[in-house]
Protein backbone atom coordinates (compact mmCIF):
# COMPACT_ATOMS: atom_id res chain seq x y z
CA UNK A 1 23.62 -3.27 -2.93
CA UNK A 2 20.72 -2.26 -4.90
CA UNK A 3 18.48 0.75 -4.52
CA UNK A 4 14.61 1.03 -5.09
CA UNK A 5 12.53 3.69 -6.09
CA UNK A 6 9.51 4.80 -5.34
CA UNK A 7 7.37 8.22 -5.70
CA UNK A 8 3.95 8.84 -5.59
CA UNK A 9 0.67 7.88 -7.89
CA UNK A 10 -1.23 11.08 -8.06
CA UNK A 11 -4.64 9.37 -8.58
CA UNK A 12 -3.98 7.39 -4.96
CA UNK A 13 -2.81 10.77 -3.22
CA UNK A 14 -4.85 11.05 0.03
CA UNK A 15 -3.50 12.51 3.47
CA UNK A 16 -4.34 11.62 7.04
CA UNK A 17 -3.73 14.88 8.64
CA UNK A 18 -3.08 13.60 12.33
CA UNK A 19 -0.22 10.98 12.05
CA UNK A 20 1.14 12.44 8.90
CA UNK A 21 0.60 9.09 6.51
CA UNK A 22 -1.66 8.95 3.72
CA UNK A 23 -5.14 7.22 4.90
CA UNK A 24 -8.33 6.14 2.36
CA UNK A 25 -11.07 4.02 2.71
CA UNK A 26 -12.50 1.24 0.18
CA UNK A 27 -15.30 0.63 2.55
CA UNK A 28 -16.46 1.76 5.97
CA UNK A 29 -16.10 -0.41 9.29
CA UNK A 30 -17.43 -0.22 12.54
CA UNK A 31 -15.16 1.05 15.44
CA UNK A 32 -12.82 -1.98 16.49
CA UNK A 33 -12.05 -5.10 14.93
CA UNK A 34 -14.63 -6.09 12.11
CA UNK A 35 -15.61 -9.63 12.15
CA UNK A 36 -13.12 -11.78 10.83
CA UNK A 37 -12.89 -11.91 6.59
CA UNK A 38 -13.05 -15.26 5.18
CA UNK A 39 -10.44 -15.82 3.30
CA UNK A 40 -7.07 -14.20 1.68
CA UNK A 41 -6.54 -14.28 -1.46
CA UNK A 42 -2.11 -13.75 -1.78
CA UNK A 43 -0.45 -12.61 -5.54
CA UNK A 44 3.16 -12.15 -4.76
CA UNK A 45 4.52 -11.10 -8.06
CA UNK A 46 8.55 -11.66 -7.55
CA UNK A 47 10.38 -10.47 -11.34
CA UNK A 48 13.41 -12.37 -10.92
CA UNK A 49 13.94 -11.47 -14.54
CA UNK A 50 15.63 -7.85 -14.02
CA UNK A 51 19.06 -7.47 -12.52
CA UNK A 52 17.64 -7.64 -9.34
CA UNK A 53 16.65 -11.27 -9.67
CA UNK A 54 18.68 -12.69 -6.53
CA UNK A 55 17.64 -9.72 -3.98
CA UNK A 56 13.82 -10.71 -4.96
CA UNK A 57 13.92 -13.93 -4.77
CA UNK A 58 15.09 -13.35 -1.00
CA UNK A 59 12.25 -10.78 -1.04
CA UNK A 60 9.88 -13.43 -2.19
CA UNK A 61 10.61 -16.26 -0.14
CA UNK A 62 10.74 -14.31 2.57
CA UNK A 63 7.09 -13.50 1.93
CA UNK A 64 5.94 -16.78 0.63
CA UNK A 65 7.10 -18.21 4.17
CA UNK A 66 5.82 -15.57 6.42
CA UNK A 67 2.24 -16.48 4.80
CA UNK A 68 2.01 -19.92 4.18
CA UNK A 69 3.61 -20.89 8.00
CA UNK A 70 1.06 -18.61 9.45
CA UNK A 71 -2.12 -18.91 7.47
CA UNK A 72 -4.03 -21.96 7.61
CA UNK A 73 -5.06 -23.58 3.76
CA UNK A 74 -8.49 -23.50 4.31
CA UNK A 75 -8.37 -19.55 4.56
CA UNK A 76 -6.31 -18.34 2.35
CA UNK A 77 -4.99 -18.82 -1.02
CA UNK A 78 -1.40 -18.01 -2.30
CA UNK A 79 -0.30 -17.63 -5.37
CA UNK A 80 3.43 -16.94 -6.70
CA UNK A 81 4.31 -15.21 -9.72
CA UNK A 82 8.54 -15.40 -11.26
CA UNK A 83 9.91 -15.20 -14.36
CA UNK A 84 8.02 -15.36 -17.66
CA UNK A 85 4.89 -15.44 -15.89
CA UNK A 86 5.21 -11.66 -14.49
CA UNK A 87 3.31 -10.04 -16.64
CA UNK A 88 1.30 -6.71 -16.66
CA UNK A 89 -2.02 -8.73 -18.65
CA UNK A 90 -1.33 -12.12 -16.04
CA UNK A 91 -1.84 -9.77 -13.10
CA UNK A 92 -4.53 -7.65 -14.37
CA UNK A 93 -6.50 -11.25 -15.05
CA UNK A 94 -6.01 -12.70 -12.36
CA UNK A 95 -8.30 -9.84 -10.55
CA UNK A 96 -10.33 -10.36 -13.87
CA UNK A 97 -11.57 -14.03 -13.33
CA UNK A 98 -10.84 -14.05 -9.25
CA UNK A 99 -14.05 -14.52 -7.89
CA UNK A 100 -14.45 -12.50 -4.63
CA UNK A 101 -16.70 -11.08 -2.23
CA UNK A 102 -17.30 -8.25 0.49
CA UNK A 103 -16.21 -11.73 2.41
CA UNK A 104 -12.39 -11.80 1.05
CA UNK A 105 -9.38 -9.99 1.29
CA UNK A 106 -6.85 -9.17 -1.93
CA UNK A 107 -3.38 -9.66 -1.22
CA UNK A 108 -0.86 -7.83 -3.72
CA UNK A 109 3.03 -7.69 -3.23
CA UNK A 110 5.68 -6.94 -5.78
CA UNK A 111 9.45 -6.81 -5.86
CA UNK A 112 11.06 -5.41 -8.64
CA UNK A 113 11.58 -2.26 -9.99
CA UNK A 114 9.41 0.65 -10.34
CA UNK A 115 8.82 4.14 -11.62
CA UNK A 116 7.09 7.01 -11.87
CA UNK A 117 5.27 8.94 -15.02
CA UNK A 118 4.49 12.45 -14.45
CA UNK A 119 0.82 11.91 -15.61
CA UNK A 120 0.22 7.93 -15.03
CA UNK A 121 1.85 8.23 -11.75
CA UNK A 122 3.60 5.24 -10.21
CA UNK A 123 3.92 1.77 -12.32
CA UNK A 124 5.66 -1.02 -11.89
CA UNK A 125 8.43 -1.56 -14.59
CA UNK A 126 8.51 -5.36 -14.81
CA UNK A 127 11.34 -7.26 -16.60
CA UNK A 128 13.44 -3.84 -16.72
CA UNK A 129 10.30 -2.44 -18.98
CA UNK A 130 11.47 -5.13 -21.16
CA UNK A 131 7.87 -6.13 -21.02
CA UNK A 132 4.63 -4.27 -20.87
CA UNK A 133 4.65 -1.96 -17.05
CA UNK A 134 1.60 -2.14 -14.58
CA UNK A 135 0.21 1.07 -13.92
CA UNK A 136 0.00 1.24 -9.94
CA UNK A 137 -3.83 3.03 -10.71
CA UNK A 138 -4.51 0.19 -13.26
CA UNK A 139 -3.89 -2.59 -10.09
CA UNK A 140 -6.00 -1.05 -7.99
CA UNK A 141 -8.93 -0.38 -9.99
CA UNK A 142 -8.59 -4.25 -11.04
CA UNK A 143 -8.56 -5.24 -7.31
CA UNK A 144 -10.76 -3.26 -6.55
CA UNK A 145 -14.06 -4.33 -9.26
CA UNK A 146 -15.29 -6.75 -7.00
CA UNK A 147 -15.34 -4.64 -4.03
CA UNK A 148 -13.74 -7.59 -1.48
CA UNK A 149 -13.62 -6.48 1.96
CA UNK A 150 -9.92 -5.79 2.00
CA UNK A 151 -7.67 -5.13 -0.40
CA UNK A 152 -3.78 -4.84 0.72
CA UNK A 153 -0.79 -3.33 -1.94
CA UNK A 154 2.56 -4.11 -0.61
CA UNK A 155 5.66 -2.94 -2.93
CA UNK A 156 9.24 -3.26 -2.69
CA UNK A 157 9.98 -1.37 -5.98
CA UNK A 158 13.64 -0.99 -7.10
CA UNK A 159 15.84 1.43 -9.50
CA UNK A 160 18.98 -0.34 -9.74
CA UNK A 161 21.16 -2.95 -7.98
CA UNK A 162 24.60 -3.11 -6.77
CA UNK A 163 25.88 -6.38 -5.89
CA UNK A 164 27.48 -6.96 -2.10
CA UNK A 165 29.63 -9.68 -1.60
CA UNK A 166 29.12 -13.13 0.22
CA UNK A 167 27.33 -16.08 -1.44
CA UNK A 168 23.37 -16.47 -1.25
CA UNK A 169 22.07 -18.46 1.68
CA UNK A 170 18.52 -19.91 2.22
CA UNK A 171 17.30 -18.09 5.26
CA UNK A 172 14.24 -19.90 6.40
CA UNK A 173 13.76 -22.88 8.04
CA UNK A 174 10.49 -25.26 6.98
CA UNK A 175 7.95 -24.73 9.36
CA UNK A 176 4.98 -26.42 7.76
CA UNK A 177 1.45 -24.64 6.77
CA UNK A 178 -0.74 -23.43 9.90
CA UNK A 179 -3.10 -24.44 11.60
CA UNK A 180 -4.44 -21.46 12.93
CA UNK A 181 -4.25 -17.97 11.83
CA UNK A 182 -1.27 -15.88 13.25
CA UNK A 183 -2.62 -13.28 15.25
CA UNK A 184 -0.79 -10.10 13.83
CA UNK A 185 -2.15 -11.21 10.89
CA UNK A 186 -5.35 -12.13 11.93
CA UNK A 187 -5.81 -8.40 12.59
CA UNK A 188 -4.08 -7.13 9.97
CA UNK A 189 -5.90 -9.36 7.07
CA UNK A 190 -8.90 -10.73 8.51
CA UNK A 191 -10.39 -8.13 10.49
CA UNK A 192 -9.70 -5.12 8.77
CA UNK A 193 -11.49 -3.20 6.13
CA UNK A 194 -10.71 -1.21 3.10
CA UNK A 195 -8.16 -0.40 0.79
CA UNK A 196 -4.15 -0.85 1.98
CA UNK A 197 -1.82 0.87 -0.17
CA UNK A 198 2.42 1.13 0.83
CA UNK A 199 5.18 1.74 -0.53
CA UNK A 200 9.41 1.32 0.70
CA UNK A 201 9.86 4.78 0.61
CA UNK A 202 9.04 8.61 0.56
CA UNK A 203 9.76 9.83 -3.27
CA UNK A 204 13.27 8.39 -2.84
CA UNK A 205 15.66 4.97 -2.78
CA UNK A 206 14.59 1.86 -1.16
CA UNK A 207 17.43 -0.57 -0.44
CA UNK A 208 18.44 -3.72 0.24
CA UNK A 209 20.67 -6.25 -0.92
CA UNK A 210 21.06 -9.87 -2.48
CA UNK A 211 22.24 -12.10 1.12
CA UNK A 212 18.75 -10.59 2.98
CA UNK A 213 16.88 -8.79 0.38
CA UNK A 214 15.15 -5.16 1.05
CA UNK A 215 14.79 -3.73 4.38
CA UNK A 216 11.27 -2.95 4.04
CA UNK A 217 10.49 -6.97 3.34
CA UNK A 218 12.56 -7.65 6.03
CA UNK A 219 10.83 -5.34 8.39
CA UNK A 220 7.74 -6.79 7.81
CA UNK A 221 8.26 -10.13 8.13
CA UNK A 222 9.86 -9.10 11.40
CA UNK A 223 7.15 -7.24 12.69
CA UNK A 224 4.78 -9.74 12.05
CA UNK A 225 6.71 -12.49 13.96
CA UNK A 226 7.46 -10.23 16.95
CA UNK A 227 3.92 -10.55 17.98
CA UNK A 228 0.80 -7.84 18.91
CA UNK A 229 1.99 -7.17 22.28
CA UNK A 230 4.92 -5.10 20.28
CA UNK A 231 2.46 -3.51 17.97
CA UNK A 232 -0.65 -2.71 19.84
CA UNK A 233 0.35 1.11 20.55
CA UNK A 234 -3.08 1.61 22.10
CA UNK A 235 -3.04 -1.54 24.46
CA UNK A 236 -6.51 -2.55 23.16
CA UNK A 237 -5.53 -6.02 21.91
CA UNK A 238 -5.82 -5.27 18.22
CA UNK A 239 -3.44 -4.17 15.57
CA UNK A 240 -4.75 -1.65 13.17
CA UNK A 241 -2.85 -1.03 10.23
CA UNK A 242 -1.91 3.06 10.99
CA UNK A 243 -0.12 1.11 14.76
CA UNK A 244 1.11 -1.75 12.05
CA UNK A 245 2.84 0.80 9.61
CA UNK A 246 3.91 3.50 12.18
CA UNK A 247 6.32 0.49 13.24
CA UNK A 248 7.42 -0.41 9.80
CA UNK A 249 8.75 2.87 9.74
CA UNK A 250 10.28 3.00 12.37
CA UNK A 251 11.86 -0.67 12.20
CA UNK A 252 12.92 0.29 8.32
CA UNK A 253 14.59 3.56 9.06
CA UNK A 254 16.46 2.22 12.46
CA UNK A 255 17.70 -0.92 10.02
CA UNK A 256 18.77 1.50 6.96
CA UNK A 257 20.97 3.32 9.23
CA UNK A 258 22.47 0.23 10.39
CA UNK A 259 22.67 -1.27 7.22
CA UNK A 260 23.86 2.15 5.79
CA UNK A 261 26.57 2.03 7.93
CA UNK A 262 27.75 -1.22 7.38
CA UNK A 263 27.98 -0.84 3.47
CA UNK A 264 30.12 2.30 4.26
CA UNK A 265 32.48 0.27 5.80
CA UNK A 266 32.72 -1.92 3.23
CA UNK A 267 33.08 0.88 0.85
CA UNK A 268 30.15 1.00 -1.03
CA UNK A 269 28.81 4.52 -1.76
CA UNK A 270 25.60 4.88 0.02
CA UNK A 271 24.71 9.01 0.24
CA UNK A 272 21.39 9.19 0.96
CA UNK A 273 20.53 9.70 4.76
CA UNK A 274 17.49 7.46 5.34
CA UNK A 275 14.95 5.41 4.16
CA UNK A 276 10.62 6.19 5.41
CA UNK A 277 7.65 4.33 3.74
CA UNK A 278 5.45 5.92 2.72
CA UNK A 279 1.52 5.05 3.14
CA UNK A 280 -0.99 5.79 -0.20
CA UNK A 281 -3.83 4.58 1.97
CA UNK A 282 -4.36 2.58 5.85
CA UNK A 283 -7.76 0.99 5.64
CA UNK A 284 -10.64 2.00 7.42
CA UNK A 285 -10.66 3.31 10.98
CA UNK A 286 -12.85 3.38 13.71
CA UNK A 287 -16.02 3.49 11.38
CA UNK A 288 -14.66 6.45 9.24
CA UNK A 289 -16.36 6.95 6.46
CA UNK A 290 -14.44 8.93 3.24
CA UNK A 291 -14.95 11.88 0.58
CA UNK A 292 -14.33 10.16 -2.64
CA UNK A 293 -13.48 12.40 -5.06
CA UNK A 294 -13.16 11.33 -8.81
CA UNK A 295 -11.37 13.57 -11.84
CA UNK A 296 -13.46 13.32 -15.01
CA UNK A 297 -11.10 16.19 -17.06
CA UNK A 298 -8.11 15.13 -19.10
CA UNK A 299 -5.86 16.85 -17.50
CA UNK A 300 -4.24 16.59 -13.96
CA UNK A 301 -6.38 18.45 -11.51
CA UNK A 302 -4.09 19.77 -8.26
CA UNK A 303 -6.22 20.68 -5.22
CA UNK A 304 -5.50 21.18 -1.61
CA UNK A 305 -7.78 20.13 1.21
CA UNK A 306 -8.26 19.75 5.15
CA UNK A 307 -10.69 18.61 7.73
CA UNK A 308 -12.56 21.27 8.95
CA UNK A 309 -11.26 22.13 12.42
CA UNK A 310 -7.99 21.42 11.40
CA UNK A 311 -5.40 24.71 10.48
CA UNK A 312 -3.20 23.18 7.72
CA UNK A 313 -3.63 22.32 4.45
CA UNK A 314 -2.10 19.43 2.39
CA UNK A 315 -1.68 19.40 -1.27
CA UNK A 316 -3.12 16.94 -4.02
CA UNK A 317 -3.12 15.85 -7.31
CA UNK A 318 -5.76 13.72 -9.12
CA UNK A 319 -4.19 12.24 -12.67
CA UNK A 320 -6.58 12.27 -15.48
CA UNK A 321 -9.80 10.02 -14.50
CA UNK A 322 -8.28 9.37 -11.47
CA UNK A 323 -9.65 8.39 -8.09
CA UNK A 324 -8.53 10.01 -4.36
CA UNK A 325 -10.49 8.93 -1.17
CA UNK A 326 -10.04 11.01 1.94
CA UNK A 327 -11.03 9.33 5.46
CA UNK A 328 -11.30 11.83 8.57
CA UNK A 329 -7.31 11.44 10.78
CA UNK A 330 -7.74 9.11 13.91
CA UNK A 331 -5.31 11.47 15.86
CA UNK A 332 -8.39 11.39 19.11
CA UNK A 333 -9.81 14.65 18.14
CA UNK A 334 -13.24 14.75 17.53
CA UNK A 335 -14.75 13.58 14.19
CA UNK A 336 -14.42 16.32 11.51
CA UNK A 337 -18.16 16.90 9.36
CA UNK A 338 -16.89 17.94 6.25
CA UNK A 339 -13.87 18.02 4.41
CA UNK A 340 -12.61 21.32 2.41
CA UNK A 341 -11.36 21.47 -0.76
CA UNK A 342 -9.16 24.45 -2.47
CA UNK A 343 -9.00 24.37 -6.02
CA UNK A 344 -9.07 26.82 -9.41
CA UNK A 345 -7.10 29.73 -7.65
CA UNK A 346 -8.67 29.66 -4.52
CA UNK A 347 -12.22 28.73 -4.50
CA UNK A 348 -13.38 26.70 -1.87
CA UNK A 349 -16.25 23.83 -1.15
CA UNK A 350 -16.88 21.60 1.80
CA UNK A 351 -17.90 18.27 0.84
CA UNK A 352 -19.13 15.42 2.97
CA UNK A 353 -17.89 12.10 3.92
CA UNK A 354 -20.00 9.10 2.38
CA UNK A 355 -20.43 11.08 -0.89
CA UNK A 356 -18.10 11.26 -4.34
CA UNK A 357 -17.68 14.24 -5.99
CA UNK A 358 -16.37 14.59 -9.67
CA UNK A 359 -14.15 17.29 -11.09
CA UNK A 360 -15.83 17.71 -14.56
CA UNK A 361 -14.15 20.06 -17.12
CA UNK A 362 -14.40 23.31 -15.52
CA UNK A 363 -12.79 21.27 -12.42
CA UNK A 364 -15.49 22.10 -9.96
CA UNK A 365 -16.19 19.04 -7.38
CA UNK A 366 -19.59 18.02 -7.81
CA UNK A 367 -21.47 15.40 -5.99
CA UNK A 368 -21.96 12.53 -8.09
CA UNK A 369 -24.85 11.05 -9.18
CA UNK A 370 -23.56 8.19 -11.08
CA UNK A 371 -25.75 5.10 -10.08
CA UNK A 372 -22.39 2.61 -10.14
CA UNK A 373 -20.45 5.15 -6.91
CA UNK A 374 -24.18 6.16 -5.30
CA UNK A 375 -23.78 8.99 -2.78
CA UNK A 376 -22.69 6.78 0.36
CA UNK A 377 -20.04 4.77 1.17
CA UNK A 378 -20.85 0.85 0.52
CA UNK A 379 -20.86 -1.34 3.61
């Protein structure tokens, strides 16, 4: 058995109020499936040099498999990263030299193990932190400098492993490369827009184990498979990623507790009570458009902040030079004009989506004016 950690990156916090999942936009869409992207670009970085090393490479197969038998070659590219070539610098260059446009998606998954630093936020500790770890805020910012039209972060972080026993298996069968695009991910990777953040779990343990390797892979890949017609909550023949990762959630707590279970039987010590994912950011939504809001002190700055209409607010926390985007909640109520933002003891501004502000040193949210973030949202 092994269990995975994750917790969140407080320069990524952003809440959708409605569905209770963290939503963000990279770049605005128009309502319904965008027109197709043309190409993925896939980095699955597997660190089979950990303790974990037989669990990921489940993880990373499983992965490898679900993309190449379901994306065709001539739209997408895969790459696979193990052993000595994990690196923090290898990732962060590959986004360097990719060449990209608002016509590509970015593909990022990782399994291995993570943590969190109370002012960096969440990084990947690759090779046990035996080599140099990968701020999750430093991956982002890399995948994001070319502004591609997508850009997906899928981790399976881990804290420790505890073996099961029964002897590793190959689980897959060869199905050859596509021909055509599969159609869950057709929607999930070609026709949506923005920035994709998740993570296994909610501030807690993430589990799996070495014969089928984490739950929240395995979910996934299942998911995918099963078709739209079992994702398409709003019967309108497209799977957005908020219907997408409502179902991992549910598919990955269902399986812990059977899982759970099963490992109790067997008289391994498994205490904690269940496993959610948790979302940094869904994409872009039925041509939402988002407050960006940037923190140019050198501190932490913590703010809370709601759509105007709604009654609650949520809490935040922007790291030092950090980044948070804020898209208005799908939840079918009518589109909020301005978001508000609680900060310094209680003062209060409503800011507009399509703009960034900045928090400079007295940690007031300004609207920027810096010619590289403009005052829109790009298209």
């Amino acid at each position: 058995m092994r269990a995975r950690i994750h917790t969140l990156d407080p320069a990524a916090m952003v809440v959708g109020i409605g569905l209770g999942l963290t939503m963000a936009l990279g770049l605005a869409a128009a309502a319904g499936p965008a027109p197709e992207l043309r190409k993925v670009h896939a980095l699955l970085v597997v660190d089979t040099m950990s303790s974990l090393a037989e669990s990921v490479k489940v993880d990373g197969e499983r992965m490898e498999r679900l993309l190449y038998n379901n994306l065709p070659a001539d739209r997408s590219e895969i790459r696979v990263l193990t052993g000595k070539d994990v690196s923090a610098e290898g990732i962060l260059a590959y986004y360097r030299t990719l060449k990209v446009t608002p016509n590509d998606a970015l593909l990022f998954y990782y399994a291995g193990h993570g943590a969190t630093d109370p002012e960096k936020g969440q990084f990947l500790a690759l090779h046990e932190l035996k080599a140099k770890p990968l701020i999750r805020g430093d991956l982002r910012r890399a995948m994001e400098q070319n502004r591609p039209g997508l850009i997906v972060i899928i981790t399976d972080c881990c804290s420790d492993r505890h073996p099961l026993p029964g002897k590793m298996r190959r689980i897959y069968e060869e199905e050859g490369r596509a021909r055509a695009i599969q159609p869950v991910l057709r929607c999930l990777l070609y026709q949506s827009r923005g920035v994709v953040d998740i993570t296994a779990s909610s501030g807690n343990a993430a589990f799996g184990d070495d014969h089928e390797g984490g739950i929240f892979t395995r979910s996934i890949d299942k998911l995918v498979r099963g078709g739209i017609e079992n994702l398409d909550a709003d019967r309108d023949g497209f799977v957005s990623w908020p219907e997408f990762f409502a179902r991992v959630q549910k598919e990955t707590q269902g399986t812990f507790v059977t899982w759970a279970n099963r490992q109790r039987a067997l008289g391994e010590d498994v205490d904690q009570k269940s496993q959610k994912p948790r979302a940094f950011s869904l994409g872009s939504i039925g041509g939402a458009v988002p407050v960006r809001l940037r923190n140019d002190h050198n501190t932490p700055v913590d703010y809370q902040y709601r759509w105007v209409g709604h009654p609650s607010w949520e809490s935040g926390r922007l790291a030092p030079h950090g980044i948070a985007e804020h898209a208005p909640p799908a939840d079918g109520t009518a589109r909020p004009t301005a978001l508000e933002v609680r900060y310094e003891g209680g003062k209060t501004a409503q800011l507009q989506p399509g703009k960034t502000y900045r928090f400079h040193d007295a940690k007031t949210p300004r609207n920027s004016h810096d010619p590289s973030e403009g005052s829109s949202a790009p298209h």
